[in-house]
PDB file of N, CA and C in Angstrom:
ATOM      1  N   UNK A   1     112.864  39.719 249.085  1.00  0.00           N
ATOM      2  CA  UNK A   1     113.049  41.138 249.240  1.00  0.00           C
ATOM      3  C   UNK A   1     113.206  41.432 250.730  1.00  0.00           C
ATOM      4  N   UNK A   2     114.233  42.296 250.929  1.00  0.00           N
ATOM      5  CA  UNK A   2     114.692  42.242 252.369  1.00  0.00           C
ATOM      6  C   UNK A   2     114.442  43.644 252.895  1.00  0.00           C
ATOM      7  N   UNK A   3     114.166  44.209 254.110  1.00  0.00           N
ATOM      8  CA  UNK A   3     113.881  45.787 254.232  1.00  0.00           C
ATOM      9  C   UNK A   3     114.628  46.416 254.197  1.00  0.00           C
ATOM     10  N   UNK A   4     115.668  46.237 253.694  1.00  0.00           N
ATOM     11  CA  UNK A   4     116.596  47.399 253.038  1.00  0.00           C
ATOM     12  C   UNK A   4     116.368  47.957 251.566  1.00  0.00           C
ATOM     13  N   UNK A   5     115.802  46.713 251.015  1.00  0.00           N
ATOM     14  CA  UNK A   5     115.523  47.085 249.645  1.00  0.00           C
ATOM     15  C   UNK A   5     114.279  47.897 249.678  1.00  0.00           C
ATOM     16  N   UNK A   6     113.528  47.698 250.551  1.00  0.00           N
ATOM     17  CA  UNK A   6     111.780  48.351 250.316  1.00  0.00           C
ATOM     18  C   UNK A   6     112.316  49.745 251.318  1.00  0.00           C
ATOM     19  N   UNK A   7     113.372  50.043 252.058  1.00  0.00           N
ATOM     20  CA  UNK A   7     113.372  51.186 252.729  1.00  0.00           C
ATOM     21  C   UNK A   7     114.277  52.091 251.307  1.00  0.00           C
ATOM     22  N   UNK A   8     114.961  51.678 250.097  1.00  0.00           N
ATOM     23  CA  UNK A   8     115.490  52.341 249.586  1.00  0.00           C
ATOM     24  C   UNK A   8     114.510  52.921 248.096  1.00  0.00           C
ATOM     25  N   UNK A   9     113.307  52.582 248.262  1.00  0.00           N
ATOM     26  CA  UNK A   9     112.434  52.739 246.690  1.00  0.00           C
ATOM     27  C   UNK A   9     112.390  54.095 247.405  1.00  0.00           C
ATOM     28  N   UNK A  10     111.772  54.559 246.105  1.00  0.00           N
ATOM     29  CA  UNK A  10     111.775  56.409 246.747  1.00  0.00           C
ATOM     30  C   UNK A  10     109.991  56.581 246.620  1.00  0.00           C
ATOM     31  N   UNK A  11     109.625  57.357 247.666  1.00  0.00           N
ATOM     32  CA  UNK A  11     108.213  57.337 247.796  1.00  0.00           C
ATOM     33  C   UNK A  11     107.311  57.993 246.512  1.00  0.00           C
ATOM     34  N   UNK A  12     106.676  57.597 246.161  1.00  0.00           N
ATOM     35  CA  UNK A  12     105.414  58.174 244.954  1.00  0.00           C
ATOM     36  C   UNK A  12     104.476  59.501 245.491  1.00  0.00           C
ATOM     37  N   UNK A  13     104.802  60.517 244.741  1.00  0.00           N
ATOM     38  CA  UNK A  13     104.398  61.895 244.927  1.00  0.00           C
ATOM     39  C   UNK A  13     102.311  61.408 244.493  1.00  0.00           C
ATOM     40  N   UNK A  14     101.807  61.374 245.692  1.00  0.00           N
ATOM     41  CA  UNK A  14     100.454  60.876 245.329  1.00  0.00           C
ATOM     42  C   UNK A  14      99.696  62.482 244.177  1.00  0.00           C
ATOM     43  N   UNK A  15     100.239  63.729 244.622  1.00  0.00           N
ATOM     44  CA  UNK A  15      99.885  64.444 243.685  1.00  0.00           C
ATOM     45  C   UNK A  15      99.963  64.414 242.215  1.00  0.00           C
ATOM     46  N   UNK A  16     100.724  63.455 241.625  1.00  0.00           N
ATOM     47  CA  UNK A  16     101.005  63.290 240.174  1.00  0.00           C
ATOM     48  C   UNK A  16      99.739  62.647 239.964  1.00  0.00           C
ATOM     49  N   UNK A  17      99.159  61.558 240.739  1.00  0.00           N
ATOM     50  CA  UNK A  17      98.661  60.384 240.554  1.00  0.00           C
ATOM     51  C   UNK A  17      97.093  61.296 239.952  1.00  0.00           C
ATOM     52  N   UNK A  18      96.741  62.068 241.217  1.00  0.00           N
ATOM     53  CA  UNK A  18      95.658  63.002 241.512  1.00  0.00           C
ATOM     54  C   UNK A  18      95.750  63.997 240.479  1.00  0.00           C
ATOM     55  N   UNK A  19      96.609  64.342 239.789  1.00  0.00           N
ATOM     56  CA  UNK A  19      96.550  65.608 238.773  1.00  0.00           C
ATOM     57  C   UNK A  19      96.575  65.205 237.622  1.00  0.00           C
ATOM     58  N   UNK A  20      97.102  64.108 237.468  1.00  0.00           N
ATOM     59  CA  UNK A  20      97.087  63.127 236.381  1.00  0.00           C
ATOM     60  C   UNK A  20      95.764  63.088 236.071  1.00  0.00           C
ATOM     61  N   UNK A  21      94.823  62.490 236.902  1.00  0.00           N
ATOM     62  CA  UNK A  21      93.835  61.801 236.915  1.00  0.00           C
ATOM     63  C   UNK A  21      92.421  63.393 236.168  1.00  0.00           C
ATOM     64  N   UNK A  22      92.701  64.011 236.932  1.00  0.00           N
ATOM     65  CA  UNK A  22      92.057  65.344 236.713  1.00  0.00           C
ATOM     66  C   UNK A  22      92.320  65.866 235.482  1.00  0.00           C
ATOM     67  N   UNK A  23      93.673  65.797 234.932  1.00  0.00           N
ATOM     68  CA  UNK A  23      93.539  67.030 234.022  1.00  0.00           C
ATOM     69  C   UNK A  23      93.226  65.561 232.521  1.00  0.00           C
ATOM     70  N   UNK A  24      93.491  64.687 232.498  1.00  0.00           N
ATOM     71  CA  UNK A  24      93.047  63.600 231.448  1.00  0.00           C
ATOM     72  C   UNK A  24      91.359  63.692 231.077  1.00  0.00           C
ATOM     73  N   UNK A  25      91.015  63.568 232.540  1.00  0.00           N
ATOM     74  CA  UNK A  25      89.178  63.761 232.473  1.00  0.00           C
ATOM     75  C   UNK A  25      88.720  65.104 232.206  1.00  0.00           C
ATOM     76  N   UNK A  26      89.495  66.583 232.641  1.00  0.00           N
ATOM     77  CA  UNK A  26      89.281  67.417 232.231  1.00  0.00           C
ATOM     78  C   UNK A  26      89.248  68.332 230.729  1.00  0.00           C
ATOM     79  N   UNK A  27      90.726  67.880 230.046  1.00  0.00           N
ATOM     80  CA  UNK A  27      91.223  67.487 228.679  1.00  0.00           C
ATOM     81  C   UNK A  27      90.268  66.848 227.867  1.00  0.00           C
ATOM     82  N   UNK A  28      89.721  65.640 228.168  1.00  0.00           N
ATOM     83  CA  UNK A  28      89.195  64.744 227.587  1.00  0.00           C
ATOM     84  C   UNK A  28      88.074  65.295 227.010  1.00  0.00           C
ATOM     85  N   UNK A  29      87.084  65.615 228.742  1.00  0.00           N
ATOM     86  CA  UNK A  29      85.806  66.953 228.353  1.00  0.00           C
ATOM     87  C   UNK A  29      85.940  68.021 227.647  1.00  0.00           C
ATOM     88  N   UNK A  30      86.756  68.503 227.651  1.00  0.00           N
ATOM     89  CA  UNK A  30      87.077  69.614 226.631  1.00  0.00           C
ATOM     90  C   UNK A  30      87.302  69.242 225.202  1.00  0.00           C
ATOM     91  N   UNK A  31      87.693  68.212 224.925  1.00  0.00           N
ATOM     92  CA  UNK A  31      88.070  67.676 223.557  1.00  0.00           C
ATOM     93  C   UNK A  31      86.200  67.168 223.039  1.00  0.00           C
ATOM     94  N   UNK A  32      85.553  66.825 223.711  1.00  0.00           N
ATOM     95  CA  UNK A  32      84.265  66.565 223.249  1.00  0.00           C
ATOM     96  C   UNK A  32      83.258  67.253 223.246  1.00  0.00           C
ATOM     97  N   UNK A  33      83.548  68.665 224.177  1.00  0.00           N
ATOM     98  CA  UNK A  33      83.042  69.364 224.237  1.00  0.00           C
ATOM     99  C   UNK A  33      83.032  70.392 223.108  1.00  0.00           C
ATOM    100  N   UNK A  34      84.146  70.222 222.605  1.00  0.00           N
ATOM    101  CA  UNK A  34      84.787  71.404 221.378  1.00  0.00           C
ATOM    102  C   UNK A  34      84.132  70.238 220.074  1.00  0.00           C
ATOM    103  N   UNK A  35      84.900  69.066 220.044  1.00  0.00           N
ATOM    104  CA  UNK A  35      84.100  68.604 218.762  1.00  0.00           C
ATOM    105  C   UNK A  35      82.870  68.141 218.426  1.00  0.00           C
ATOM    106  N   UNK A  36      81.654  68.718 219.553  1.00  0.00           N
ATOM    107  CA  UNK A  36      80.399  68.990 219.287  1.00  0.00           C
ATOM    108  C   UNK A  36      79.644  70.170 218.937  1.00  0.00           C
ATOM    109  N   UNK A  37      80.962  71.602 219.288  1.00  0.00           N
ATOM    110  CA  UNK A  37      80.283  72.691 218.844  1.00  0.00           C
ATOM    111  C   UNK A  37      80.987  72.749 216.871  1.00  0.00           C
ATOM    112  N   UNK A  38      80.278  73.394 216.459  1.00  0.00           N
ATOM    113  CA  UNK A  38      80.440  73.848 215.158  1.00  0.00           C
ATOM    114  C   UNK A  38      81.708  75.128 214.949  1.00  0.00           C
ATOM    115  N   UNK A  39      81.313  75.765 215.696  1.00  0.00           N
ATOM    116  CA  UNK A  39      82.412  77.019 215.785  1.00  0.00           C
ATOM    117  C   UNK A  39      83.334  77.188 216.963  1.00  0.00           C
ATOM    118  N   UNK A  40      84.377  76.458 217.188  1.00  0.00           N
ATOM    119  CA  UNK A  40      85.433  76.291 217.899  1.00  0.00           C
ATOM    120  C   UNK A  40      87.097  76.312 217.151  1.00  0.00           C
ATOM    121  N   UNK A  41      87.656  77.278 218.312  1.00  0.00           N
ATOM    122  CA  UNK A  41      88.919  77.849 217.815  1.00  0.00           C
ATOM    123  C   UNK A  41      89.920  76.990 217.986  1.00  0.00           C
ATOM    124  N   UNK A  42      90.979  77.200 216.822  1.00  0.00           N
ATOM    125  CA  UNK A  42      92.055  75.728 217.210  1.00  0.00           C
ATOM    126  C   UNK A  42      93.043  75.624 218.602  1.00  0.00           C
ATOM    127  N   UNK A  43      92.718  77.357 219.414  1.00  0.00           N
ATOM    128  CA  UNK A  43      93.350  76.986 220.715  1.00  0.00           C
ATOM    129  C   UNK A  43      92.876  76.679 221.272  1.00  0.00           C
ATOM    130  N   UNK A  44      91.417  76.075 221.251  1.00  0.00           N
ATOM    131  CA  UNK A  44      90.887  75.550 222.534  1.00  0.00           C
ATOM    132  C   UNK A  44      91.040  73.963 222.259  1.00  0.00           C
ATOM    133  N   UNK A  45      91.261  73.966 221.036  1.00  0.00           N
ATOM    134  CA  UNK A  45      91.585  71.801 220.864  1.00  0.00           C
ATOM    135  C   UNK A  45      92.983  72.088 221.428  1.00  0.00           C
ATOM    136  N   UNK A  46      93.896  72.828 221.287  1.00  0.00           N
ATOM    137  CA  UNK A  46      95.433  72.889 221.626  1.00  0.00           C
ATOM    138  C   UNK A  46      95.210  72.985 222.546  1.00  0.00           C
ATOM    139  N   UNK A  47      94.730  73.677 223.867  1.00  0.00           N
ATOM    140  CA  UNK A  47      94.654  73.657 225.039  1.00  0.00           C
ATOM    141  C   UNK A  47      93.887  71.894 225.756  1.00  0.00           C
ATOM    142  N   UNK A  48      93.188  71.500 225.580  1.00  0.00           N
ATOM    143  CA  UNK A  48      92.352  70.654 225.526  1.00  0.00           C
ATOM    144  C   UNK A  48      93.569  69.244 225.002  1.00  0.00           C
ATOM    145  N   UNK A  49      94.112  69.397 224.071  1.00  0.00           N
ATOM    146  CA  UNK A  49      95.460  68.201 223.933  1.00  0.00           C
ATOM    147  C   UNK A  49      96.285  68.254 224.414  1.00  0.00           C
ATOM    148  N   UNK A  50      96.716  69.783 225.336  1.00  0.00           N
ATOM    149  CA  UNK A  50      97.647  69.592 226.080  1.00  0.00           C
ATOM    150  C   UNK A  50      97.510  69.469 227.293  1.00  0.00           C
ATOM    151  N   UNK A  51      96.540  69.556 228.260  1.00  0.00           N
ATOM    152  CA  UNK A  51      95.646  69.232 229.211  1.00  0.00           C
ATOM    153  C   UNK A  51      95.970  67.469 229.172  1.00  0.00           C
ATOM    154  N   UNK A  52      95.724  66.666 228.579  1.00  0.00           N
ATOM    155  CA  UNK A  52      95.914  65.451 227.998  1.00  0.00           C
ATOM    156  C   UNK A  52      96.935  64.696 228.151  1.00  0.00           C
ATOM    157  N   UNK A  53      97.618  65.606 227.748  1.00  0.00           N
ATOM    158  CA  UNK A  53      99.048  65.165 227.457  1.00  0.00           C
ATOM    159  C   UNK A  53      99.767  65.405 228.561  1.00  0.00           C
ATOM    160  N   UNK A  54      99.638  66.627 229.839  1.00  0.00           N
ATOM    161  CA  UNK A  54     100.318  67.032 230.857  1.00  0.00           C
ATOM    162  C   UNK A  54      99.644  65.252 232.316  1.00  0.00           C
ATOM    163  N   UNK A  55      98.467  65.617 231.721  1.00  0.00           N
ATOM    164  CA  UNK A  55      97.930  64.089 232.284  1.00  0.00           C
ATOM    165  C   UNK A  55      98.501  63.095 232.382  1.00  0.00           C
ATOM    166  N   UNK A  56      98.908  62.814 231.091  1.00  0.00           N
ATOM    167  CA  UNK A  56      99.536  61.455 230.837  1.00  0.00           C
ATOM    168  C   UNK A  56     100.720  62.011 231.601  1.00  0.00           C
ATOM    169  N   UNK A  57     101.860  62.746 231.134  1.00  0.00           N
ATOM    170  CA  UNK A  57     102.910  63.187 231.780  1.00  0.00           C
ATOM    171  C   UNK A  57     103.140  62.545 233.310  1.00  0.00           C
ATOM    172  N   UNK A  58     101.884  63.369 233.916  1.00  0.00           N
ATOM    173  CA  UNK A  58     101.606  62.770 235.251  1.00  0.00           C
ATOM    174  C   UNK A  58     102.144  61.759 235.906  1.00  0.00           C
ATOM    175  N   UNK A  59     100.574  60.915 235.535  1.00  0.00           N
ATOM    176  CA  UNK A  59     100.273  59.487 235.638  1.00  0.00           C
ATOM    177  C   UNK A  59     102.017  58.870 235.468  1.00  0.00           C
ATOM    178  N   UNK A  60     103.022  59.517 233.986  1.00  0.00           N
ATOM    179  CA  UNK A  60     103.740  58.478 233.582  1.00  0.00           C
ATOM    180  C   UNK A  60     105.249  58.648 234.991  1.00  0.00           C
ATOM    181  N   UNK A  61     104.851  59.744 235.615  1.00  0.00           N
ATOM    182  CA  UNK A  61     106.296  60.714 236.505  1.00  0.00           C
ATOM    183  C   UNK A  61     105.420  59.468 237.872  1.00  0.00           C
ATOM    184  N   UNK A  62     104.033  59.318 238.148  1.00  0.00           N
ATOM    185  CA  UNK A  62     104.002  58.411 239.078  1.00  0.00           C
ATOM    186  C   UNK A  62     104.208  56.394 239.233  1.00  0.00           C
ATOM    187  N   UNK A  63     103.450  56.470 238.156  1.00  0.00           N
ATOM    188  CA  UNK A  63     103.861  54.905 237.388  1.00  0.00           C
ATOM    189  C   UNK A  63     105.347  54.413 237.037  1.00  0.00           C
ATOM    190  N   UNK A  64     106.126  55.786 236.425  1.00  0.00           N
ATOM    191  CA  UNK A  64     107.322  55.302 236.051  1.00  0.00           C
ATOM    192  C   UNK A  64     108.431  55.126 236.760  1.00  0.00           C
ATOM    193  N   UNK A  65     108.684  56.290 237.928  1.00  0.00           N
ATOM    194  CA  UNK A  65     109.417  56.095 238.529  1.00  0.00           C
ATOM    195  C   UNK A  65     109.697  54.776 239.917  1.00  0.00           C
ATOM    196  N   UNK A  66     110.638  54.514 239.967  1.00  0.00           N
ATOM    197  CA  UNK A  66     110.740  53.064 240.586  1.00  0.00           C
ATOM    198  C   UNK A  66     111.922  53.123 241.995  1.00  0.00           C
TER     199      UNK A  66
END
């Protein structure tokens, strides 16, 4: 690998990495938090899976791109 090739990768937005990381653990808490109460509304699991899912999103916009 020659430094032309490593000057042409495109740099990794460290905020994906960091928001990723947050809203998965945040999501996550919320998902266990809701299926320990008894009386919980189905937008707070919908909010709580999509929290999750914007996570993964993340993580996949920092991991994936090359």
């Amino acid at each position: 690998m020659n430094n032309e090739e490593v000057d042409q990768r495109p740099e990794r937005n460290k905020w994906n990495l960091i928001l990723g990381i947050l809203f998965i653990g945040y999501g996550s808490y919320r998902l266990y938090q809701n299926s320990q109460s008894p009386d919980t509304e189905t937008f707070s699991y919908v909010l709580a899976i999509g929290f999750v899912l914007f996570g993964i999103y993340d993580l996949y916009k920092y991991f994936g791109t090359r």
